[in-house]
PDB file of N, CA and C in Angstrom:
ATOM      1  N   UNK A   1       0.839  -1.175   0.000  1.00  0.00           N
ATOM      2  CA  UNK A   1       0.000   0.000   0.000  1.00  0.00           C
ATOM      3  C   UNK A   1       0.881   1.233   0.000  1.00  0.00           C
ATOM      4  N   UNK A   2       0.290   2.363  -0.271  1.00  0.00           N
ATOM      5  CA  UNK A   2       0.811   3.591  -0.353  1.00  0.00           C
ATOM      6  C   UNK A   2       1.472   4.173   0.778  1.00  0.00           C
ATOM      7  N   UNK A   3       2.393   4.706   1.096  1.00  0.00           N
ATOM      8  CA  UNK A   3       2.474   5.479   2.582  1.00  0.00           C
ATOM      9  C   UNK A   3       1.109   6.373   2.942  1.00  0.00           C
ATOM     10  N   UNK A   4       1.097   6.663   4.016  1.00  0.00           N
ATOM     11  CA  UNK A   4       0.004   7.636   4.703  1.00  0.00           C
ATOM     12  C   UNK A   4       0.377   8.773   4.823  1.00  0.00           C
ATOM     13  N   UNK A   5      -0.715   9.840   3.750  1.00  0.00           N
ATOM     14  CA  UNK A   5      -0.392  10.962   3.628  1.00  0.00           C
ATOM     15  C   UNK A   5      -0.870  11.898   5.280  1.00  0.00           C
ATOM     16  N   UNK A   6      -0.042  12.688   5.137  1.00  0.00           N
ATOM     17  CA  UNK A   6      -0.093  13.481   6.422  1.00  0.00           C
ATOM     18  C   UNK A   6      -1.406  14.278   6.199  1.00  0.00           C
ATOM     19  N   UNK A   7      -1.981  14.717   5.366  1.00  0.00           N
ATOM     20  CA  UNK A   7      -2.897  15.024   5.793  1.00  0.00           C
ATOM     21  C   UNK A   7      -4.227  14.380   5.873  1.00  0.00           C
ATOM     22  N   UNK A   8      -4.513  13.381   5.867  1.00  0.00           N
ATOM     23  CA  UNK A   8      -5.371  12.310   6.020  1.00  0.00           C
ATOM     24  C   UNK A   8      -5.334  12.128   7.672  1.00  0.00           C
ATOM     25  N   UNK A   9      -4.005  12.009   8.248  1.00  0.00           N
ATOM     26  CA  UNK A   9      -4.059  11.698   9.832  1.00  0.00           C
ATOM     27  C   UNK A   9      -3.549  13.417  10.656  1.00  0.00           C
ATOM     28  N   UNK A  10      -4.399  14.648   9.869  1.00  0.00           N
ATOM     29  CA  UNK A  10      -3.666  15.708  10.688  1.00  0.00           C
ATOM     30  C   UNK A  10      -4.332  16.308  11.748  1.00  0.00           C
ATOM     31  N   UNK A  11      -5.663  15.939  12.262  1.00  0.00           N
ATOM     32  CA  UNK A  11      -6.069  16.507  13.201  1.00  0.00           C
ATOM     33  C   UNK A  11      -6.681  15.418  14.070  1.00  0.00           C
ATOM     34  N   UNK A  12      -6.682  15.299  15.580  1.00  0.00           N
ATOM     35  CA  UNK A  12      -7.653  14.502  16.357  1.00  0.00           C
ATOM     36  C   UNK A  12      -8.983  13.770  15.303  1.00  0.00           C
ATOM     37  N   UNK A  13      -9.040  12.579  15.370  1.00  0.00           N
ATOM     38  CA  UNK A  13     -10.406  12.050  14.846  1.00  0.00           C
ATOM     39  C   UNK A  13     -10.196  11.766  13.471  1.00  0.00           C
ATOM     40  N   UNK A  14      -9.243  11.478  12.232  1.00  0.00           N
ATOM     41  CA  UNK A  14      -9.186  11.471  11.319  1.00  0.00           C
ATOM     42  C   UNK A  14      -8.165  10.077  11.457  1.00  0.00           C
ATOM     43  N   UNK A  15      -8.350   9.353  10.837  1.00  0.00           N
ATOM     44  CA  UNK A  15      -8.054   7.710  10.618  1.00  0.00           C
ATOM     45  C   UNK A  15      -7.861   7.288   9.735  1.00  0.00           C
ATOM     46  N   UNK A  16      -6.979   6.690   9.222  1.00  0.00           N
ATOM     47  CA  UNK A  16      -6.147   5.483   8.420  1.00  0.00           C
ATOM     48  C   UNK A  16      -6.581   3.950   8.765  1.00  0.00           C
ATOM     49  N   UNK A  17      -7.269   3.373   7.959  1.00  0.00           N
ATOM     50  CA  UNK A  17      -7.669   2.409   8.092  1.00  0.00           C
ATOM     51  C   UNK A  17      -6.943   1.184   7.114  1.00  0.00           C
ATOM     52  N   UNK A  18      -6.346   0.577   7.279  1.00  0.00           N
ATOM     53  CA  UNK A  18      -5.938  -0.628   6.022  1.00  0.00           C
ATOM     54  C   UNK A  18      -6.508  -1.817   6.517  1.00  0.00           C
ATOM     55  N   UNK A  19      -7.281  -2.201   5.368  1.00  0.00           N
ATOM     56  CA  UNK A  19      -7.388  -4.123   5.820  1.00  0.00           C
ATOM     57  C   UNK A  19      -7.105  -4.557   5.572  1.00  0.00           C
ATOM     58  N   UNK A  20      -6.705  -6.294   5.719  1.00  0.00           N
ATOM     59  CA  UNK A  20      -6.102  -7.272   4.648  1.00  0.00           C
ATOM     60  C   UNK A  20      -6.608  -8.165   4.829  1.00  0.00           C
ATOM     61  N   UNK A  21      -7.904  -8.869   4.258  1.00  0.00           N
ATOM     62  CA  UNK A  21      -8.535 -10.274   4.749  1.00  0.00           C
ATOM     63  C   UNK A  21      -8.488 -11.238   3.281  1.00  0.00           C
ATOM     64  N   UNK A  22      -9.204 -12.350   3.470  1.00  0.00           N
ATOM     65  CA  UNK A  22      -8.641 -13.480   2.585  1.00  0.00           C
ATOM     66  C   UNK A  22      -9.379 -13.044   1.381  1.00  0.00           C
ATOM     67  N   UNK A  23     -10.517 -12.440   1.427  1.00  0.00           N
ATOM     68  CA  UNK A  23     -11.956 -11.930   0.093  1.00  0.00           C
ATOM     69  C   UNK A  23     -12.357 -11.000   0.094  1.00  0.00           C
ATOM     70  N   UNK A  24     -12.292 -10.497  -1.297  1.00  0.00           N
ATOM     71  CA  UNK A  24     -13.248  -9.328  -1.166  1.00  0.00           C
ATOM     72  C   UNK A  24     -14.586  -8.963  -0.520  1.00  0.00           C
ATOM     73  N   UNK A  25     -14.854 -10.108  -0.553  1.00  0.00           N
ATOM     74  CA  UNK A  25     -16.283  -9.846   0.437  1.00  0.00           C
ATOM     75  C   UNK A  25     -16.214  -8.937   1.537  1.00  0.00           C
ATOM     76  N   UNK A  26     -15.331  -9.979   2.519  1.00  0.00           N
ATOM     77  CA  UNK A  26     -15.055  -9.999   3.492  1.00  0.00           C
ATOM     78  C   UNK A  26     -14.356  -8.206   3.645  1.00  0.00           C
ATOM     79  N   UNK A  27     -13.764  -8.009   2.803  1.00  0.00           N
ATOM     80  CA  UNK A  27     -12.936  -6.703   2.958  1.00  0.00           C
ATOM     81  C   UNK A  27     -14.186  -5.376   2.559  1.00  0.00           C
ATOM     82  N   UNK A  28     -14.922  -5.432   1.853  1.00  0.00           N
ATOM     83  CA  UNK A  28     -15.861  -4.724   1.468  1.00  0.00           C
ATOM     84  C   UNK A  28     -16.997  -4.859   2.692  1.00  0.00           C
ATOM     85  N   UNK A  29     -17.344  -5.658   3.454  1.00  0.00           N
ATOM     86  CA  UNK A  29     -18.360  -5.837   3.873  1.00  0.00           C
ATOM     87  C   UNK A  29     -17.554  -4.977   5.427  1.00  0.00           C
ATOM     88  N   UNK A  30     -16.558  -5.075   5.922  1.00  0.00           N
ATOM     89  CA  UNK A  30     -15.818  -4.744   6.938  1.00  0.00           C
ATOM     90  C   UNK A  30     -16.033  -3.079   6.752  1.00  0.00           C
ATOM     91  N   UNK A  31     -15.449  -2.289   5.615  1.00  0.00           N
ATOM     92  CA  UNK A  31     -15.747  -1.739   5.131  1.00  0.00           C
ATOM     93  C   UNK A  31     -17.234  -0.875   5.252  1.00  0.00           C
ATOM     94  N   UNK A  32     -18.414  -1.434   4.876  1.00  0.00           N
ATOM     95  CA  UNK A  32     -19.716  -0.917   5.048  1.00  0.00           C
ATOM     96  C   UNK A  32     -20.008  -1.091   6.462  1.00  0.00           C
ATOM     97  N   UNK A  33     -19.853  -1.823   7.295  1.00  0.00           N
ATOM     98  CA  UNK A  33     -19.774  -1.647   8.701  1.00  0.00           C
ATOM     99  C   UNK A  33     -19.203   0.174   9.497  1.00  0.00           C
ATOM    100  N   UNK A  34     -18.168   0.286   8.536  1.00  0.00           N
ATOM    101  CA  UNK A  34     -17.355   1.384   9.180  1.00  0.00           C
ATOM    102  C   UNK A  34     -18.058   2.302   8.467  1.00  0.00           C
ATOM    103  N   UNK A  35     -18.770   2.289   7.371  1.00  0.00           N
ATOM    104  CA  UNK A  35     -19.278   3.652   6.817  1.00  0.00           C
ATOM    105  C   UNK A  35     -20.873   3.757   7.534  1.00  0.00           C
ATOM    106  N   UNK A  36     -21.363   2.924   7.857  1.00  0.00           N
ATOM    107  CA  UNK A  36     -22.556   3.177   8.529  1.00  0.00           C
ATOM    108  C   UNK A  36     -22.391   4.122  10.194  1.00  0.00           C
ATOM    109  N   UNK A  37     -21.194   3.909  10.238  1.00  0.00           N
ATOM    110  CA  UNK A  37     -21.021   4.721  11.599  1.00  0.00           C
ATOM    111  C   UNK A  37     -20.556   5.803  11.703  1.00  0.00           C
ATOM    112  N   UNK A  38     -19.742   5.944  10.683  1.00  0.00           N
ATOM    113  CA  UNK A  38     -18.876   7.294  10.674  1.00  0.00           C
ATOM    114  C   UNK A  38     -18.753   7.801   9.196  1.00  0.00           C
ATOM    115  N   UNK A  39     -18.321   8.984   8.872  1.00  0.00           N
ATOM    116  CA  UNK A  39     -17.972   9.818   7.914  1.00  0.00           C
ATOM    117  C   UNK A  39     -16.904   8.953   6.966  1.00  0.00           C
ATOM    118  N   UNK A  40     -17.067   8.558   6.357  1.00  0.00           N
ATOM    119  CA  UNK A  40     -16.389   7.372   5.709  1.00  0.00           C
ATOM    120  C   UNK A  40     -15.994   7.786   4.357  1.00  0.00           C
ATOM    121  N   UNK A  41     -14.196   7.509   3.170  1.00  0.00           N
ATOM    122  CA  UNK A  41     -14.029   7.377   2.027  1.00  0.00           C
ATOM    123  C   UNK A  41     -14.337   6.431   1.923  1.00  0.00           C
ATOM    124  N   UNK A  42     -15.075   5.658   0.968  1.00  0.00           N
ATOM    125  CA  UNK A  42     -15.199   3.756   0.454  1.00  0.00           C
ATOM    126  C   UNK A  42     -14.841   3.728  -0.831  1.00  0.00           C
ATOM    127  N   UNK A  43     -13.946   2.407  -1.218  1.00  0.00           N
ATOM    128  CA  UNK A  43     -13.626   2.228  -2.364  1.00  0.00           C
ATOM    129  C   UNK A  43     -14.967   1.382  -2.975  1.00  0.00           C
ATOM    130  N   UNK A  44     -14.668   0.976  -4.080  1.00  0.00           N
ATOM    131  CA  UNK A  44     -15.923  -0.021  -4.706  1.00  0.00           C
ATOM    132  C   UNK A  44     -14.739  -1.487  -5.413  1.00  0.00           C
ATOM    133  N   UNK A  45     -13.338  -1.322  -4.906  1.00  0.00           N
ATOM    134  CA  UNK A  45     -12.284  -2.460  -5.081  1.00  0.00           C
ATOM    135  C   UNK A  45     -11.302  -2.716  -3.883  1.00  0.00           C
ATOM    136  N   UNK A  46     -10.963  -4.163  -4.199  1.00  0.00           N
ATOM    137  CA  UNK A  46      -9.534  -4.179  -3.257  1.00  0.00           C
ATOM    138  C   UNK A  46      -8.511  -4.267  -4.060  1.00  0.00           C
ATOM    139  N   UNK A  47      -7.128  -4.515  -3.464  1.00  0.00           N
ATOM    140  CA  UNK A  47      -6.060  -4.746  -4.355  1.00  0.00           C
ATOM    141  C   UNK A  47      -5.268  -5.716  -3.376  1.00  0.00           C
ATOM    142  N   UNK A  48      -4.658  -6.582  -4.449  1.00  0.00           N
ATOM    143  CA  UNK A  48      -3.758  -7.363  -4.427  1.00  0.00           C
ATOM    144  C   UNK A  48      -2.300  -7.449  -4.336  1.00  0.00           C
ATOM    145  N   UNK A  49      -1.334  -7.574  -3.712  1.00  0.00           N
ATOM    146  CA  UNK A  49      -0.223  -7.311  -3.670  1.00  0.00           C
ATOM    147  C   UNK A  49       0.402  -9.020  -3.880  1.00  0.00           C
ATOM    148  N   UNK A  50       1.389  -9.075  -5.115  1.00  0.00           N
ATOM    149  CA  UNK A  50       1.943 -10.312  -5.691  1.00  0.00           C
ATOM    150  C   UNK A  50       2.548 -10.633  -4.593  1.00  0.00           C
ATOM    151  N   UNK A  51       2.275 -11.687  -4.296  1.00  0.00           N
ATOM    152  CA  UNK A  51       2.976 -12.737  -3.615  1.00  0.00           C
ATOM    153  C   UNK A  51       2.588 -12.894  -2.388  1.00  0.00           C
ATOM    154  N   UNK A  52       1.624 -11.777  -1.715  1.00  0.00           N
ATOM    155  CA  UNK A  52       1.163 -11.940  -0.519  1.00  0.00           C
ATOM    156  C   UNK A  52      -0.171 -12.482  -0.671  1.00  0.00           C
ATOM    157  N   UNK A  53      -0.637 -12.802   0.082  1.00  0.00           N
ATOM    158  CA  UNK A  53      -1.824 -13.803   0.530  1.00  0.00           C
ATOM    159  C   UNK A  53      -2.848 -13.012   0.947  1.00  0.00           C
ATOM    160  N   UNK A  54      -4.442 -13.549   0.443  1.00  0.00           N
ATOM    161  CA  UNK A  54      -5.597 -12.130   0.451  1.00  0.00           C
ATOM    162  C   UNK A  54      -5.448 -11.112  -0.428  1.00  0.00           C
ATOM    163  N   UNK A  55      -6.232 -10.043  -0.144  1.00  0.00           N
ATOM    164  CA  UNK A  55      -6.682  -8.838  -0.729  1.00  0.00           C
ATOM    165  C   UNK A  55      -6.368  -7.611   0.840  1.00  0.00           C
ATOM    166  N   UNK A  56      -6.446  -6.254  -0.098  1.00  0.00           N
ATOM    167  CA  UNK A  56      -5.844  -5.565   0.762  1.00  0.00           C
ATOM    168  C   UNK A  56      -7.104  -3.978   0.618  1.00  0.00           C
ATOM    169  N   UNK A  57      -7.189  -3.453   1.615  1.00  0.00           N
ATOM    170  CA  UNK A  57      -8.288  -2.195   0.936  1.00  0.00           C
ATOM    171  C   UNK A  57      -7.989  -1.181   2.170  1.00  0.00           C
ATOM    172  N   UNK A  58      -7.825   0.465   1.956  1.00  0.00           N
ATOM    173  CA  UNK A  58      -7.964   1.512   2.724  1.00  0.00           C
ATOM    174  C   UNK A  58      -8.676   2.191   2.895  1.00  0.00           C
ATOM    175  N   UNK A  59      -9.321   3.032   3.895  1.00  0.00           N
ATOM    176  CA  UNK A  59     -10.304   3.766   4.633  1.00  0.00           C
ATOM    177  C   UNK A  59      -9.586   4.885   4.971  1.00  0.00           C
ATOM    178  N   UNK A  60     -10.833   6.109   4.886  1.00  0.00           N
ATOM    179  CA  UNK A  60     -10.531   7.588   5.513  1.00  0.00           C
ATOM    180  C   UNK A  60     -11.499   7.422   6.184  1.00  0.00           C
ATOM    181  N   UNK A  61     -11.066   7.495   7.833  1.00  0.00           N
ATOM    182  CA  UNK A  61     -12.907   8.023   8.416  1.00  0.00           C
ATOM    183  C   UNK A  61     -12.055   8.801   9.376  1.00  0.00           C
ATOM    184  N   UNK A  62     -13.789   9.889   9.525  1.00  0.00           N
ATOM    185  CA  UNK A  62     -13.557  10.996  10.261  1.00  0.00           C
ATOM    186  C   UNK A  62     -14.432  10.579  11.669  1.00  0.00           C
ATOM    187  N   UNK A  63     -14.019  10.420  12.638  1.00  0.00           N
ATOM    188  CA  UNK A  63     -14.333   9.910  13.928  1.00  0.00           C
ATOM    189  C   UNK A  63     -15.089  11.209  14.564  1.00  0.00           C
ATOM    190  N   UNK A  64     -15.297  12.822  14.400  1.00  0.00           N
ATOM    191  CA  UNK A  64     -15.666  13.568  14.666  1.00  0.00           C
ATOM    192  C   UNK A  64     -17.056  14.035  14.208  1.00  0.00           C
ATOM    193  N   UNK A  65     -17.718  13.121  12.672  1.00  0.00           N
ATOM    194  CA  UNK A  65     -18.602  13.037  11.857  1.00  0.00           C
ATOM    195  C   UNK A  65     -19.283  11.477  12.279  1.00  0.00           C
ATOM    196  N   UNK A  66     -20.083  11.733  13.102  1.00  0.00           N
ATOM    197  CA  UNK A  66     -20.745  10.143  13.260  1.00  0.00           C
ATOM    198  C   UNK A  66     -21.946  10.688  12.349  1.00  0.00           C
ATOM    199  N   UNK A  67     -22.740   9.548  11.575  1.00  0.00           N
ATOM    200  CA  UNK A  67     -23.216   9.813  10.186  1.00  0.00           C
ATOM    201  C   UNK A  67     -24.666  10.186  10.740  1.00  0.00           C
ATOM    202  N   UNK A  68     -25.009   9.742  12.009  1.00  0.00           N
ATOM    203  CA  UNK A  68     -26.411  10.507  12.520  1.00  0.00           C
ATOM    204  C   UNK A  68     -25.602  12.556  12.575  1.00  0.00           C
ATOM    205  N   UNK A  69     -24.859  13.137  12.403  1.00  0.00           N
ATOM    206  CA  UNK A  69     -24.746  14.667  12.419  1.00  0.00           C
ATOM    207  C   UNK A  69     -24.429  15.057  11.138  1.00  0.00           C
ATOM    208  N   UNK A  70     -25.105  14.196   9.706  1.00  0.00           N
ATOM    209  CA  UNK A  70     -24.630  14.531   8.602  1.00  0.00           C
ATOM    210  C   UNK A  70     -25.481  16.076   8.155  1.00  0.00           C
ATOM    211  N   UNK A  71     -24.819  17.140   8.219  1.00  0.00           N
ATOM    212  CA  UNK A  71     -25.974  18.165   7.789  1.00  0.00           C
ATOM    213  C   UNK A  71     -26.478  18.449   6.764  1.00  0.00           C
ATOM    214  N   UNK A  72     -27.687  18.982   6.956  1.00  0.00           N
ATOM    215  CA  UNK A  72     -28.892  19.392   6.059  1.00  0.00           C
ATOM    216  C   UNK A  72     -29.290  18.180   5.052  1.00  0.00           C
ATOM    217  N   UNK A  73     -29.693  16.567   5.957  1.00  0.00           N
ATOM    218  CA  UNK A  73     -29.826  15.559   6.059  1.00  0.00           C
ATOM    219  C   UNK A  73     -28.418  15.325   4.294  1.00  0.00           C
ATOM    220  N   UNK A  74     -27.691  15.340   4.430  1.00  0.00           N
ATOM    221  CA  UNK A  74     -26.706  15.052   3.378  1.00  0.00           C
ATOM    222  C   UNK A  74     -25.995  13.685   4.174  1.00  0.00           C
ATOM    223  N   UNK A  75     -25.598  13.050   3.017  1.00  0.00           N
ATOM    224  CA  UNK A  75     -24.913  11.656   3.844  1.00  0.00           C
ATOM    225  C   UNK A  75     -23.645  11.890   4.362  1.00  0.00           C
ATOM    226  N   UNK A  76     -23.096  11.915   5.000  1.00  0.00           N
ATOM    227  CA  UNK A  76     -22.134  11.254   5.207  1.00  0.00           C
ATOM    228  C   UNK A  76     -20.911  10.830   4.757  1.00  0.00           C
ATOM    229  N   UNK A  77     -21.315   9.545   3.956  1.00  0.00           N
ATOM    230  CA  UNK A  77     -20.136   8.549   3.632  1.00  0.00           C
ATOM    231  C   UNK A  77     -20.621   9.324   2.078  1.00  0.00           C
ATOM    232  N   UNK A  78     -18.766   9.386   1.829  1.00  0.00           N
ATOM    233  CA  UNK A  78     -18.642  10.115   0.384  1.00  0.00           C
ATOM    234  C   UNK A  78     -17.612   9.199  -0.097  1.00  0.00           C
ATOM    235  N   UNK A  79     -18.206   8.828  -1.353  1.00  0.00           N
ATOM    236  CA  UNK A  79     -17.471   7.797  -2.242  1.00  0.00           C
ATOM    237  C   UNK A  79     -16.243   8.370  -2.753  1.00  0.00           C
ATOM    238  N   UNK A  80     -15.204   8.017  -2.121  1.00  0.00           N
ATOM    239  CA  UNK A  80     -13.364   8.446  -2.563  1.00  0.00           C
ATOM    240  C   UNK A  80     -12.894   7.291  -3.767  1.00  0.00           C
ATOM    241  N   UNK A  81     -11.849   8.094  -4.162  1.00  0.00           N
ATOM    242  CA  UNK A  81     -11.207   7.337  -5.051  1.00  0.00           C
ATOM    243  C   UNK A  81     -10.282   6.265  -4.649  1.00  0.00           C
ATOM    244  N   UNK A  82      -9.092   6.116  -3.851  1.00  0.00           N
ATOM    245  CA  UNK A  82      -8.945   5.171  -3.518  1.00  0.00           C
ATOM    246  C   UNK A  82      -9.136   4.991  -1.989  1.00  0.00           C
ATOM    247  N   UNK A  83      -9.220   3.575  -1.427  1.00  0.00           N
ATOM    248  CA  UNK A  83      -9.231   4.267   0.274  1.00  0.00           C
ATOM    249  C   UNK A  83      -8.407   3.313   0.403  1.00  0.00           C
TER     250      UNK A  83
END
């Protein structure tokens, strides 16, 4: 995976998330768990890294945005390009 850009982790409440499980399922579904709660980037893929074992996928969530305070009923979870 990419290094972690500094401004992704620059203030209290802003999170770096990486997963690595055996399926996409499994990595996507982990995934929609975390966007139902919080202010969430979601990808719509994982990625693979040769030679390692599983699938791999990253998250932006904002821990300060729980998705019940989304304003002027707007969602929340905003579809990013990669997470």
């Amino acid at each position: 995976m990419d290094p972690i850009n500094e401004t992704h982790v620059s203030r209290p409440g802003l999170v770096v998330v990486d997963v690595a499980t055996a399926d996409d399922a499994t990595a996507l579904a982990f995934q929609q768990l975390l966007a139902e709660r919080w202010a969430t980037s979601i990808t719509e893929r994982t990625t693979r890294d040769a030679g390692q074992p599983g699938v791999r996928l990253r998250c932006y969530l904002d821990l300060r945005q729980p998705i019940g305070q989304a304003p002027s009923g707007e969602r929340s979870v905003t579809p990013g390009s990669s997470c």
